[in-house]
C-alpha atoms as a PDB file:
ATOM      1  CA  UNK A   1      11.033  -9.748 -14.822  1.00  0.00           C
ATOM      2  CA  UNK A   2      10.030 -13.212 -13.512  1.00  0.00           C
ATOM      3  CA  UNK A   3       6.526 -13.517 -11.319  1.00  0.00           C
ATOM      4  CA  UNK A   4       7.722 -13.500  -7.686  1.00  0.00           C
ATOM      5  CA  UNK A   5       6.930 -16.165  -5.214  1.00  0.00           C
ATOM      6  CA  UNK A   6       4.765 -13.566  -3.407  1.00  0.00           C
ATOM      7  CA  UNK A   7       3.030 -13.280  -6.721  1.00  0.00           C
ATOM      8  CA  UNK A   8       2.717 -17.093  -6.584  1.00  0.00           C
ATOM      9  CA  UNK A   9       1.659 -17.299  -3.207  1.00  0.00           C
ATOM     10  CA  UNK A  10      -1.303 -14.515  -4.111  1.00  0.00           C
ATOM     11  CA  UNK A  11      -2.237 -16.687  -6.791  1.00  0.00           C
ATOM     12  CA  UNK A  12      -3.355 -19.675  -4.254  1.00  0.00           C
ATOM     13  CA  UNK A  13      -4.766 -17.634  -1.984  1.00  0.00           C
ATOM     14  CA  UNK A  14      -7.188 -16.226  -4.270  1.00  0.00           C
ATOM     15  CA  UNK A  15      -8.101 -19.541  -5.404  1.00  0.00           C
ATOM     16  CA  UNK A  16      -8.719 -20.820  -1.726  1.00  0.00           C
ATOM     17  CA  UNK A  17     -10.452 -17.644  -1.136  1.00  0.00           C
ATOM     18  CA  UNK A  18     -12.853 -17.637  -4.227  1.00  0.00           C
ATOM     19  CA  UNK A  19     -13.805 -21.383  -3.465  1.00  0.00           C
ATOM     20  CA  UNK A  20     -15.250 -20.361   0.433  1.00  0.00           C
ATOM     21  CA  UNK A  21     -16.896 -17.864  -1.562  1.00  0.00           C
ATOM     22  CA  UNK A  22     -18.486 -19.536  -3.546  1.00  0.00           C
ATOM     23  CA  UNK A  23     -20.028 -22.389  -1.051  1.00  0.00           C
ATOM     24  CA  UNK A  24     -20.812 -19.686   1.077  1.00  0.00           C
ATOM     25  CA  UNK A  25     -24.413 -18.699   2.327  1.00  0.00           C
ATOM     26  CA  UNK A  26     -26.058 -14.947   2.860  1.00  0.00           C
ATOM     27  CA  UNK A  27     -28.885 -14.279   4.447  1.00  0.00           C
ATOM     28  CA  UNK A  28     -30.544 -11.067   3.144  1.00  0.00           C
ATOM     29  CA  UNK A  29     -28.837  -8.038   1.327  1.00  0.00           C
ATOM     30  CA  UNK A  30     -25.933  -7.746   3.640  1.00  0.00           C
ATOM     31  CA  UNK A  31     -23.516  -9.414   6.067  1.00  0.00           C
ATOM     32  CA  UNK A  32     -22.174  -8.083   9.360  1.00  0.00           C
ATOM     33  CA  UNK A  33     -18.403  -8.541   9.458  1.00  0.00           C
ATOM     34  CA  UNK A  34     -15.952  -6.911  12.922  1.00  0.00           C
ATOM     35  CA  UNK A  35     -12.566  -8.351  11.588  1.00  0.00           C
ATOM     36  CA  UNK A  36     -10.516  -8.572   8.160  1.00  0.00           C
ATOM     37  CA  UNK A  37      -7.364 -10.118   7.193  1.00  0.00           C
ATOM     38  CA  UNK A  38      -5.906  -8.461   4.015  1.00  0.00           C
ATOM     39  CA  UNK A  39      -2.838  -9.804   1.544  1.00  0.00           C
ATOM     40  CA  UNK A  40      -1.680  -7.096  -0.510  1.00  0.00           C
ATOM     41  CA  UNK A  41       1.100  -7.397  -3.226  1.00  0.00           C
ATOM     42  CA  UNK A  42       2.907  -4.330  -5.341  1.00  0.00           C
ATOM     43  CA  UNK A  43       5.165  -5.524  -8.462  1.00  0.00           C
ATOM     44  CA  UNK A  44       6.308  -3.922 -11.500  1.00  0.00           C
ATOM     45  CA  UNK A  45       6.668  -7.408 -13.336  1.00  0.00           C
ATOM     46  CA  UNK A  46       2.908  -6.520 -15.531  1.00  0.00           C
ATOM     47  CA  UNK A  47       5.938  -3.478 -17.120  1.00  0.00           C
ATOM     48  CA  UNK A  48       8.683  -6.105 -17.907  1.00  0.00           C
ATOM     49  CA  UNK A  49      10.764  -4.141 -15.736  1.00  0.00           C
ATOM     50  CA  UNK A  50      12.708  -4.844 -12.245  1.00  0.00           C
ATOM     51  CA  UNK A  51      13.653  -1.708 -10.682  1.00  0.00           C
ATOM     52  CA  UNK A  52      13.037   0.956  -8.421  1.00  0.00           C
ATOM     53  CA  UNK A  53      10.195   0.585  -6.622  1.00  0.00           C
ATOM     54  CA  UNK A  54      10.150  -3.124  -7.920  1.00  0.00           C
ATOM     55  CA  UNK A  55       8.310  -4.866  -4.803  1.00  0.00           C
ATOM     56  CA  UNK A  56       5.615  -4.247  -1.678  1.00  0.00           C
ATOM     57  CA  UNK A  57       4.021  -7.115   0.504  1.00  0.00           C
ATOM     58  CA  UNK A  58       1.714  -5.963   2.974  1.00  0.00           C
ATOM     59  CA  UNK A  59      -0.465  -8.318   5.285  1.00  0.00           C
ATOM     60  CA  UNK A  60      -2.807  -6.547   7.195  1.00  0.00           C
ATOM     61  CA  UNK A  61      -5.442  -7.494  10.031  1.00  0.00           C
ATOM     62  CA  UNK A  62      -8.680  -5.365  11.105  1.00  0.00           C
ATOM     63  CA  UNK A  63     -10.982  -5.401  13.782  1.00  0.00           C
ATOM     64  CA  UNK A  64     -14.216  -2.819  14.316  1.00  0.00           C
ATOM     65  CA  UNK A  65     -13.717  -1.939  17.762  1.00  0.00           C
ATOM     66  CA  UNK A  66     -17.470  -0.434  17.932  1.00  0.00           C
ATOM     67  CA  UNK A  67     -20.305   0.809  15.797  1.00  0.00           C
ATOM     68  CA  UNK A  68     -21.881   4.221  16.318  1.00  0.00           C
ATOM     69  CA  UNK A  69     -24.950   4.858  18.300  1.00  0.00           C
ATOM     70  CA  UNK A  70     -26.623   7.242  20.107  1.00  0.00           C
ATOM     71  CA  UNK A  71     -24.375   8.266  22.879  1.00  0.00           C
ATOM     72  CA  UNK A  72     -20.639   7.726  20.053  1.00  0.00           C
ATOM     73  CA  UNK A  73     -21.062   9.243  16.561  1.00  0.00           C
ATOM     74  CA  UNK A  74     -17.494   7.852  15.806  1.00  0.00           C
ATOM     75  CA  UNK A  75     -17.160   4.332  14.862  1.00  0.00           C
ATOM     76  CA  UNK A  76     -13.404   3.073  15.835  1.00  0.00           C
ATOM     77  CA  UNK A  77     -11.450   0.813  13.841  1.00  0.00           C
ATOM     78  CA  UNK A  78      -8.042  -1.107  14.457  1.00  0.00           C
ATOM     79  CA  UNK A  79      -5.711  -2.332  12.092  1.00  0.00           C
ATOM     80  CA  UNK A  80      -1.933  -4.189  12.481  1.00  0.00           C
ATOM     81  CA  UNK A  81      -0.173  -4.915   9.320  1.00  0.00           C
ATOM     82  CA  UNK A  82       3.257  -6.275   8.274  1.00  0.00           C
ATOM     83  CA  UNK A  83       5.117  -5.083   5.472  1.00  0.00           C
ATOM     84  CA  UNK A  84       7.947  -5.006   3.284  1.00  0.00           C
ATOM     85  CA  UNK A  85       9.562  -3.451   0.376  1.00  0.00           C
ATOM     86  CA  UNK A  86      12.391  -3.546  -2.032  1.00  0.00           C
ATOM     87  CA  UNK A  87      14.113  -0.574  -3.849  1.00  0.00           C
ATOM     88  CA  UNK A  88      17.039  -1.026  -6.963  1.00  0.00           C
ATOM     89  CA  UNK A  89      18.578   0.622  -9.138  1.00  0.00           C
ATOM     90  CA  UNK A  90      17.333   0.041 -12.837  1.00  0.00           C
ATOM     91  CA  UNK A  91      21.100  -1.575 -13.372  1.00  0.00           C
ATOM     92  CA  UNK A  92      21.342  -4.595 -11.145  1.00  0.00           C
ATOM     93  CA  UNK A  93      23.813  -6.150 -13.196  1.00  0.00           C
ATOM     94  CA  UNK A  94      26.604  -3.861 -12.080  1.00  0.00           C
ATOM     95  CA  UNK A  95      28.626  -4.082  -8.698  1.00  0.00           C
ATOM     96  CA  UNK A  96      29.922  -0.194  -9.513  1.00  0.00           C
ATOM     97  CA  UNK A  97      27.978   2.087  -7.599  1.00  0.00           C
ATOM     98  CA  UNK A  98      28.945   4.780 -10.188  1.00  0.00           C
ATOM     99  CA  UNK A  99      26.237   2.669 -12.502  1.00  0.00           C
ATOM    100  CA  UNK A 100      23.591   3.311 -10.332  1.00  0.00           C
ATOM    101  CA  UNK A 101      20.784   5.834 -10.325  1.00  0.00           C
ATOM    102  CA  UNK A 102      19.643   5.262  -6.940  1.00  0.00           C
ATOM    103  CA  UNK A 103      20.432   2.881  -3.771  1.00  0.00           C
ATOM    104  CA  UNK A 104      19.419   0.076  -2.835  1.00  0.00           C
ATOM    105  CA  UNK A 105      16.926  -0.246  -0.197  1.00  0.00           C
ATOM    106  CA  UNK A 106      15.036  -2.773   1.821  1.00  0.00           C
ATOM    107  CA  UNK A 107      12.306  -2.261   4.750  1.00  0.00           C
ATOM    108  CA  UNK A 108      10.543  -4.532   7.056  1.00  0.00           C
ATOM    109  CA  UNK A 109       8.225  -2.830   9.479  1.00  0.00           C
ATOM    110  CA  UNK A 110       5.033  -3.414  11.375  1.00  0.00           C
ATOM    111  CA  UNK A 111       2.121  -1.054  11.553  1.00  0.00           C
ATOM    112  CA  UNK A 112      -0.385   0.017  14.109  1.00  0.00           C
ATOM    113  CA  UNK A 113      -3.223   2.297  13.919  1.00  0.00           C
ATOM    114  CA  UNK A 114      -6.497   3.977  14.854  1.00  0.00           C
ATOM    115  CA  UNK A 115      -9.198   5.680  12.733  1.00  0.00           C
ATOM    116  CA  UNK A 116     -12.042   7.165  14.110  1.00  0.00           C
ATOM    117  CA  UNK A 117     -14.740   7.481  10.868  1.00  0.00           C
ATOM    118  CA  UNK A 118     -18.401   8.986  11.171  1.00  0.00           C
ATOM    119  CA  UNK A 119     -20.839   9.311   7.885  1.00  0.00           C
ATOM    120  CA  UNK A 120     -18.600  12.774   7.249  1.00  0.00           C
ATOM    121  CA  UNK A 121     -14.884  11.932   7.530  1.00  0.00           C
ATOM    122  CA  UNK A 122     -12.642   9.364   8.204  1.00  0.00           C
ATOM    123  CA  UNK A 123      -9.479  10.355  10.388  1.00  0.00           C
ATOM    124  CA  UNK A 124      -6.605   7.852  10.826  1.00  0.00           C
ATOM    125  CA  UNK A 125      -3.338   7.746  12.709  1.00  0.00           C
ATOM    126  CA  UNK A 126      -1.053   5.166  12.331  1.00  0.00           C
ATOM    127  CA  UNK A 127       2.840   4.285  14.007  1.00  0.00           C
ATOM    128  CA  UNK A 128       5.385   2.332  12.096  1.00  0.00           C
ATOM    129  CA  UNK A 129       8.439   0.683  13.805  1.00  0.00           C
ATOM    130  CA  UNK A 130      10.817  -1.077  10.926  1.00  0.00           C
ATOM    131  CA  UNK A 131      14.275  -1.474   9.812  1.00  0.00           C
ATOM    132  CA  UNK A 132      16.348  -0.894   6.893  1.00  0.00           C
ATOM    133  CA  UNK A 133      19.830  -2.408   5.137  1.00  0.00           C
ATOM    134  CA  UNK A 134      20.580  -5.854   5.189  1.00  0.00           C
ATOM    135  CA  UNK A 135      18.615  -6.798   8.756  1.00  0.00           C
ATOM    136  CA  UNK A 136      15.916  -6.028   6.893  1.00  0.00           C
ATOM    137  CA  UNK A 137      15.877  -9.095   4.863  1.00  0.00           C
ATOM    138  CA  UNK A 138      15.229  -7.344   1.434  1.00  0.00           C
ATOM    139  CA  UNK A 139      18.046  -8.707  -0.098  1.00  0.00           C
ATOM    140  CA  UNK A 140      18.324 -12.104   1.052  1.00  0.00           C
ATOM    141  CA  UNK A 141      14.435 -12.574   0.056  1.00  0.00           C
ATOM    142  CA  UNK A 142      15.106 -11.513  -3.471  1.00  0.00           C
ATOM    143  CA  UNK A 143      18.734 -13.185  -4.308  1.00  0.00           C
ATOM    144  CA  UNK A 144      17.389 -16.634  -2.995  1.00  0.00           C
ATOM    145  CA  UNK A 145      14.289 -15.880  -4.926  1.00  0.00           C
ATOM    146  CA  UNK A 146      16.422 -15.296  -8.125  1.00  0.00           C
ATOM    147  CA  UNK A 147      18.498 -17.735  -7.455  1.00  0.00           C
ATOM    148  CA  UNK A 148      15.132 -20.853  -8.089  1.00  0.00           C
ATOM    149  CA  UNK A 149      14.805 -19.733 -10.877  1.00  0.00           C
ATOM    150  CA  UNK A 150      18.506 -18.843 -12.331  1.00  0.00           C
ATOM    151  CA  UNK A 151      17.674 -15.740 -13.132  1.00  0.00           C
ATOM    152  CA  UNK A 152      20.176 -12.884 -12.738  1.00  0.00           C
ATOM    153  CA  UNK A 153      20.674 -11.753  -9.045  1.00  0.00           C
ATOM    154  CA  UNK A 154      21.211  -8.301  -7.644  1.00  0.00           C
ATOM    155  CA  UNK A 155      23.981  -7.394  -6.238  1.00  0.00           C
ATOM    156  CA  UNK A 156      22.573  -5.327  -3.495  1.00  0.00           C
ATOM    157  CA  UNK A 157      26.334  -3.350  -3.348  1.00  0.00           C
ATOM    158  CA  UNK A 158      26.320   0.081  -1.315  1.00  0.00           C
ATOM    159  CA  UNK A 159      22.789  -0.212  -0.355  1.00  0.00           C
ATOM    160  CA  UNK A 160      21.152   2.146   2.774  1.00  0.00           C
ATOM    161  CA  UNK A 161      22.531   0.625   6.204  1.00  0.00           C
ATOM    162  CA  UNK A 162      21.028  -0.958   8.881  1.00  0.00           C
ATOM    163  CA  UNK A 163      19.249   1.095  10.529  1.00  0.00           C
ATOM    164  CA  UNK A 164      16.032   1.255  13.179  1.00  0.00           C
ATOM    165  CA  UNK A 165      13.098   4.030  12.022  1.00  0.00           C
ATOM    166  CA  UNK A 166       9.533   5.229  13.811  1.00  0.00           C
ATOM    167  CA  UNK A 167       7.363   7.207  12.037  1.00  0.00           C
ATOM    168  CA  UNK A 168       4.191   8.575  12.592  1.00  0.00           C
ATOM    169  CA  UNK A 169       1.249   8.926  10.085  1.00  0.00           C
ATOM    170  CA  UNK A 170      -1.802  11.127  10.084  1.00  0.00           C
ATOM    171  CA  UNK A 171      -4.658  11.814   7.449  1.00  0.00           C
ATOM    172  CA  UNK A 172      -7.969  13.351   7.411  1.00  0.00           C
ATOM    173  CA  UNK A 173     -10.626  11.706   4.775  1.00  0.00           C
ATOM    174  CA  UNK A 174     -13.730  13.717   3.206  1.00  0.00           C
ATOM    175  CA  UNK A 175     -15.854  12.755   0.447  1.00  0.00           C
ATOM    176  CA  UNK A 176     -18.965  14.027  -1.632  1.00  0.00           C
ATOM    177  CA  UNK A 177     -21.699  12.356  -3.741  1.00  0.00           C
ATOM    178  CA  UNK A 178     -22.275  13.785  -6.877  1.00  0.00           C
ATOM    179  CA  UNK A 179     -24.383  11.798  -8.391  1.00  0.00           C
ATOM    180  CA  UNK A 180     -27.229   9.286  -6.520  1.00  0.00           C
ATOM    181  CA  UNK A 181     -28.501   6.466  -8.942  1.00  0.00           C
ATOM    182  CA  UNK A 182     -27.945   3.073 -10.000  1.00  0.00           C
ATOM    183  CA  UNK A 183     -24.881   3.501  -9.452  1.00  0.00           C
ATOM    184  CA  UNK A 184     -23.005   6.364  -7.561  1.00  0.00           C
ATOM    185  CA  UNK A 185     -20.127   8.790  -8.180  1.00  0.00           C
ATOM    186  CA  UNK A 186     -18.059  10.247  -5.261  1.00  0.00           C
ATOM    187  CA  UNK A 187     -15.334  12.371  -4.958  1.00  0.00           C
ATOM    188  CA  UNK A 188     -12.737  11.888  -2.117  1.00  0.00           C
ATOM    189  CA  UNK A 189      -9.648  14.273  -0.906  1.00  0.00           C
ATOM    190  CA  UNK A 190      -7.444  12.678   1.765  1.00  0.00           C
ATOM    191  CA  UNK A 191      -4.574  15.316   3.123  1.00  0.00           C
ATOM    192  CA  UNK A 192      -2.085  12.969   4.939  1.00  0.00           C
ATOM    193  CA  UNK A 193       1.268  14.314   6.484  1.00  0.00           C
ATOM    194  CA  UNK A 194       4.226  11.720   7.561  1.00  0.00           C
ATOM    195  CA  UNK A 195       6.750  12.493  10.672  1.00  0.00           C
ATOM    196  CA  UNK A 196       9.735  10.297  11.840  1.00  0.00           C
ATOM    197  CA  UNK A 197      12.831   8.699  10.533  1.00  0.00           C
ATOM    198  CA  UNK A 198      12.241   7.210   7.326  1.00  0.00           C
ATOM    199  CA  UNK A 199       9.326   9.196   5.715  1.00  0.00           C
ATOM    200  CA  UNK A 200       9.040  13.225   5.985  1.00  0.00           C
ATOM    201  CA  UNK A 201       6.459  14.742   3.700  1.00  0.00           C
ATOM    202  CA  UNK A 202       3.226  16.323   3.423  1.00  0.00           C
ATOM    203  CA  UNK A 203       0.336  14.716   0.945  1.00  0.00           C
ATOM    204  CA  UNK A 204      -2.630  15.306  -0.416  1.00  0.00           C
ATOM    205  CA  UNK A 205      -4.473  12.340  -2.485  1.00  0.00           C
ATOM    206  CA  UNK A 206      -8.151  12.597  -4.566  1.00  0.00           C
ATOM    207  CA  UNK A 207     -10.030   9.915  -6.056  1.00  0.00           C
ATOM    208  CA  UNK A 208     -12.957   9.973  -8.117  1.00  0.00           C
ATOM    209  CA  UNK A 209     -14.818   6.529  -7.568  1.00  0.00           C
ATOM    210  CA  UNK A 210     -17.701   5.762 -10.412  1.00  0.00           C
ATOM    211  CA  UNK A 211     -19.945   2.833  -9.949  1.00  0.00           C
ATOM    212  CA  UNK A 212     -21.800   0.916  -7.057  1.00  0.00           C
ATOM    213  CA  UNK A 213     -20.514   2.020  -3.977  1.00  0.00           C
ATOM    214  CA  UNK A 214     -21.586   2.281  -0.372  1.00  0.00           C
ATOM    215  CA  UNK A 215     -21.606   5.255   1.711  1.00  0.00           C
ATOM    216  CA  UNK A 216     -18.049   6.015   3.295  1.00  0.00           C
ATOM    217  CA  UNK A 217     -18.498   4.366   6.340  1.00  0.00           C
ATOM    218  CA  UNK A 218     -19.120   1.022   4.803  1.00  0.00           C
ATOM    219  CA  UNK A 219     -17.354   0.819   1.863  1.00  0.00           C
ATOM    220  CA  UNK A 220     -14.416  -1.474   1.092  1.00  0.00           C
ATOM    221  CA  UNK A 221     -13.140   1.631  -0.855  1.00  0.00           C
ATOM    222  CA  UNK A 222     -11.917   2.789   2.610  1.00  0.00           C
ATOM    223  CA  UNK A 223     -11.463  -0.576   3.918  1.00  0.00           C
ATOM    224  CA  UNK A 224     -14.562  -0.352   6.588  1.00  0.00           C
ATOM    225  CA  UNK A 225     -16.242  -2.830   8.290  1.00  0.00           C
ATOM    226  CA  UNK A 226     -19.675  -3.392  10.023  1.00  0.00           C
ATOM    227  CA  UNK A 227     -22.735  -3.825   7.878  1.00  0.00           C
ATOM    228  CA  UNK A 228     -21.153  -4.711   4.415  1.00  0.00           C
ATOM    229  CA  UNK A 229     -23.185  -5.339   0.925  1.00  0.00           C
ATOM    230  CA  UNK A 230     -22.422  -6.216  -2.606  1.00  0.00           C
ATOM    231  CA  UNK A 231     -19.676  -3.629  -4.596  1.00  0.00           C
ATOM    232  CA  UNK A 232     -18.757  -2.895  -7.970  1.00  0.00           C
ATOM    233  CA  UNK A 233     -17.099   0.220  -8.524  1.00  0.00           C
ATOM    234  CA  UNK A 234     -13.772   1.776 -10.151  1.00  0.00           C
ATOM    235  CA  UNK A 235     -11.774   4.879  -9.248  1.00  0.00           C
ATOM    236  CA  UNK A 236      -9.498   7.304 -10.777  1.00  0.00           C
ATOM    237  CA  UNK A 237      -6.506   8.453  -8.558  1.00  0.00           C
ATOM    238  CA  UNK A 238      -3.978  11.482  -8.055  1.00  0.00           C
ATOM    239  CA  UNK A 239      -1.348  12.615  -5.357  1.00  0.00           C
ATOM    240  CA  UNK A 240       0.454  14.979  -4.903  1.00  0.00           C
ATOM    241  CA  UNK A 241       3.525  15.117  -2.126  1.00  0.00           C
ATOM    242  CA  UNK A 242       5.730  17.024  -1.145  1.00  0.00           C
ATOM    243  CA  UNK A 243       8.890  15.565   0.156  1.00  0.00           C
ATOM    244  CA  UNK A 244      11.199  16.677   3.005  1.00  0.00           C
ATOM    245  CA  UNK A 245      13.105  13.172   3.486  1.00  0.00           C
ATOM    246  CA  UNK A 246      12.533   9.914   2.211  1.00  0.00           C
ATOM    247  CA  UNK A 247      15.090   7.428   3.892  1.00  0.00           C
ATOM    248  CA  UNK A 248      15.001   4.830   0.729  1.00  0.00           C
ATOM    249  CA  UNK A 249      17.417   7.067  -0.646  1.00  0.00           C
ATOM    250  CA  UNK A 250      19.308   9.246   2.107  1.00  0.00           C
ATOM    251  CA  UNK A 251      18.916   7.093   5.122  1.00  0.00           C
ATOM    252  CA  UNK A 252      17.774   8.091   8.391  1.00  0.00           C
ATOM    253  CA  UNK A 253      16.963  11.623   8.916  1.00  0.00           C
ATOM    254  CA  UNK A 254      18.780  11.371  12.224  1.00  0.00           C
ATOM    255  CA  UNK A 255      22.260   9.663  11.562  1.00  0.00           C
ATOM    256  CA  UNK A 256      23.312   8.184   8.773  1.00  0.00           C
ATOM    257  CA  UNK A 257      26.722   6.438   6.948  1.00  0.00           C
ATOM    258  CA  UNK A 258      25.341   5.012   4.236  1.00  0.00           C
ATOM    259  CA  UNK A 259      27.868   4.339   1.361  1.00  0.00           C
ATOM    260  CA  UNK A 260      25.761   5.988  -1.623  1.00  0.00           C
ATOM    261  CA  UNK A 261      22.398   8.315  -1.020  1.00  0.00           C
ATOM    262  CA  UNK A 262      20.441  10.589  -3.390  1.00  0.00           C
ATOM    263  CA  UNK A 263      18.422  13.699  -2.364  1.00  0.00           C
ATOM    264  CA  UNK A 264      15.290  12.900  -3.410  1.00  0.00           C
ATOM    265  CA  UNK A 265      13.279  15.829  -5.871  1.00  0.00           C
ATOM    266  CA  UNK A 266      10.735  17.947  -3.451  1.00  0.00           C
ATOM    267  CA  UNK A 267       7.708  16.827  -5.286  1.00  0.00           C
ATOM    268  CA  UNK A 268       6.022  13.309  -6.497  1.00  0.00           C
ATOM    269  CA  UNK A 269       2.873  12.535  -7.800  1.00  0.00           C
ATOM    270  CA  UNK A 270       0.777   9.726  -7.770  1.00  0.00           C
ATOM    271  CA  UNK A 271      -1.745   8.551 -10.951  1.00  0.00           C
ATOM    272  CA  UNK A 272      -3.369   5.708 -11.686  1.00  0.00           C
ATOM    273  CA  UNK A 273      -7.052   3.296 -12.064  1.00  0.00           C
ATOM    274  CA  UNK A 274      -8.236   1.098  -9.623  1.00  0.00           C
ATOM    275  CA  UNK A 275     -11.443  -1.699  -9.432  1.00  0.00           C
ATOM    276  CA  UNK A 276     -13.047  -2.863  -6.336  1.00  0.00           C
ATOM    277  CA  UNK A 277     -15.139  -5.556  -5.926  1.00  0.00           C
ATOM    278  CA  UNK A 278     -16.855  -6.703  -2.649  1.00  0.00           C
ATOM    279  CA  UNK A 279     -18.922  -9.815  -2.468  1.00  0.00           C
ATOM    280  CA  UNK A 280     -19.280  -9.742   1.420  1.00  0.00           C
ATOM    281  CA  UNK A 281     -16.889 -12.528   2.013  1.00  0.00           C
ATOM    282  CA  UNK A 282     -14.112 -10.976   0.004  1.00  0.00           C
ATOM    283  CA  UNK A 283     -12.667  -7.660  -1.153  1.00  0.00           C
ATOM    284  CA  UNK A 284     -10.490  -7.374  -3.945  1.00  0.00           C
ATOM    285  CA  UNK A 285      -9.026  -5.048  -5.814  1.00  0.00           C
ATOM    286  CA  UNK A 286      -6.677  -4.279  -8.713  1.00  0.00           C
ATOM    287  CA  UNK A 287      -4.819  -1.198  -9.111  1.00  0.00           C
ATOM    288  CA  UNK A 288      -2.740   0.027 -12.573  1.00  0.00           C
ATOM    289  CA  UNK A 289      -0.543   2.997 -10.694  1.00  0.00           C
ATOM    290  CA  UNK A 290       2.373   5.143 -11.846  1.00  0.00           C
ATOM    291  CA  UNK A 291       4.767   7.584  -9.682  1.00  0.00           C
ATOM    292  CA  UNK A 292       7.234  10.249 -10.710  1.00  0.00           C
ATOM    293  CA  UNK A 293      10.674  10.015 -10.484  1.00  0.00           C
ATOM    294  CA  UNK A 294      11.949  10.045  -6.845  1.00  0.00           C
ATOM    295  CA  UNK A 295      15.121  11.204  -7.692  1.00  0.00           C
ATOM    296  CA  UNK A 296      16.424  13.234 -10.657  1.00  0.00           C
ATOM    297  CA  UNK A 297      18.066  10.457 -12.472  1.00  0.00           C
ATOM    298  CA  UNK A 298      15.141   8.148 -12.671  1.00  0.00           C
ATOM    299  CA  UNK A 299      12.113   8.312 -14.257  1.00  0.00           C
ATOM    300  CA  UNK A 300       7.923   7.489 -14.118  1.00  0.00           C
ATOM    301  CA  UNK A 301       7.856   3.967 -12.756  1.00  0.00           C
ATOM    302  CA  UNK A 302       4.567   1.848 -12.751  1.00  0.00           C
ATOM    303  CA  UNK A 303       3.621  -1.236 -10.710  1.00  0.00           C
ATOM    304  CA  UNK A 304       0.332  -3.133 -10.407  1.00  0.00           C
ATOM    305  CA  UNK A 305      -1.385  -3.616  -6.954  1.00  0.00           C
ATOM    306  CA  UNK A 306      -3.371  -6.504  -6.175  1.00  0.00           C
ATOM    307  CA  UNK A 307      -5.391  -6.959  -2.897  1.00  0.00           C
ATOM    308  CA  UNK A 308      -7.578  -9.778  -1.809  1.00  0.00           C
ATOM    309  CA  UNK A 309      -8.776  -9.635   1.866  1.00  0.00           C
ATOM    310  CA  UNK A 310     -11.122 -12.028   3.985  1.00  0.00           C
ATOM    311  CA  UNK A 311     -14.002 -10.524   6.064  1.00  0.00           C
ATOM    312  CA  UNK A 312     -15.204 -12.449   8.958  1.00  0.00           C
END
């Protein structure tokens, strides 16, 4: 699979980005930083392969809404974030929907949410409002992509209608240190549950992070803010979830007259490595992750994540 312009665009960003970093000036150990603007980008093209999950764009902005004192153990944190995604079958050569092994899909949606973190536990709560099917503008991103380049475009037949979706997300965050040195090791359980029209299911995620890390409320690992210093960790991830409706492949949970939907399997899991590194102006980090199938005739996909976000 080519490198997608969002690929591209990633590429100059982090070039821009690095050079501000690298002109830029600290004084002491650590930086104070109340706002973040965050480009993230998931792509299969690292496995040669274009289907599936095959794309994610996600930019995000933060904003620490107060630090904790005396009289508020909580410290509150905002975030909006834009995103879309794309979803094919692995034959997009084919018009037939009898060659297909799932739908197409598209989503565009904006995010909003609250989490309210303390030196224990980090809970979140987030609403999504998007749209699926052709409004969505999955398709006509990726054919006029493919179509610069001359490589083969999708067809995009049969895919999940239009349709308009809320959802609600909560999760509850809890970590331990095991091990206190030169560098730390942590281990981190986040049981998340998903209600509304396009996502139904019930989650739980653990990570094992190994390196130098900050304590949970100001480590890029959970995307905090405040007083921020120097990071150099990796992690080792697993999910599990359990699935009651996933509109990417049956539509909305409400109504739906979609020409071709799946039932997706009851349970998915999640695997993979990440590396973060925080340099007080910038976070990035690189994820290698893998899911199993969604849906009994496909199989383990993987996709690379990259993330490079701006702290102000």
């Amino acid at each position: 699979m080519p490198i997608s312009l969002s690929a591209r665009y990633f590429t100059c960003v982090f070039l821009c980005l690095c050079s501000v970093t690298i002109s830029a000036q600290y004084r002491g150990g650590s930086r104070y930083v109340s706002e973040q603007v965050e480009l993230m980008h998931d792509n299969d093209f690292l496995h040669f392969t274009d289907r599936w999950y095959t794309t994610g764009s996600f930019i995000a902005y933060r904003k620490l809404l107060n630090e904790t004192d005396k009289e508020n153990n909580n410290k509150r944190q905002f975030t909006l974030q834009l995103e879309q995604s794309f979803f094919t079958p692995s034959n997009i050569l084919s018009s037939r929907i009898e060659d297909y092994d799932r739908p197409y899909a598209g989503f565009l949606g904006f995010n909003t949410g609250i989490s309210l973190i303390n030196e224990n536990r980090i809970l979140a709560f987030t609403l999504t409002i998007g749209v699926t099917g052709e409004i969505s503008g999955s398709e006509g991103l990726q054919s006029w992509f493919h179509s610069t380049n001359e490589s083969q475009t999708a067809t995009w037949t049969g895919q999940i209608e239009n349709s308009t979706h809320a959802n609600l997300y909560g999760s509850y965050l809890k970590e331990w240190l095991l091990w206190d040195s030169n560098f730390n090791v942590f281990v981190a359980t986040k049981p998340k549950v998903a209600l509304g029209t396009k996502d139904y299911y019930l989650e739980n995620d653990v990570k094992l992070y190994i390196g130098k890390r900050n304590e949970l409320e100001y480590t890029m690992a959970h995307r905090q803010l405040g007083d921020t210093e120097n990071e150099l960790f990796f992690a080792l991830t697993g999910a599990y979830r359990f699935v009651i409706h996933d509109a990417m492949l049956q539509g909305s949970i409400i109504a739906d007259n979609s020409e071709f939907t799946l039932e997706p399997v009851d349970s998915l899991f999640f695997y993979g490595a990440e590396s973060y590194w925080r340099n007080q102006i910038l976070d990035v980090k690189v994820a290698y992750m893998f899911s199993t199938r969604r849906v009994e005739s496909t199989g383990t996909h993987g996709f690379t994540t990259l993330s490079i976000s701006r702290n102000f």
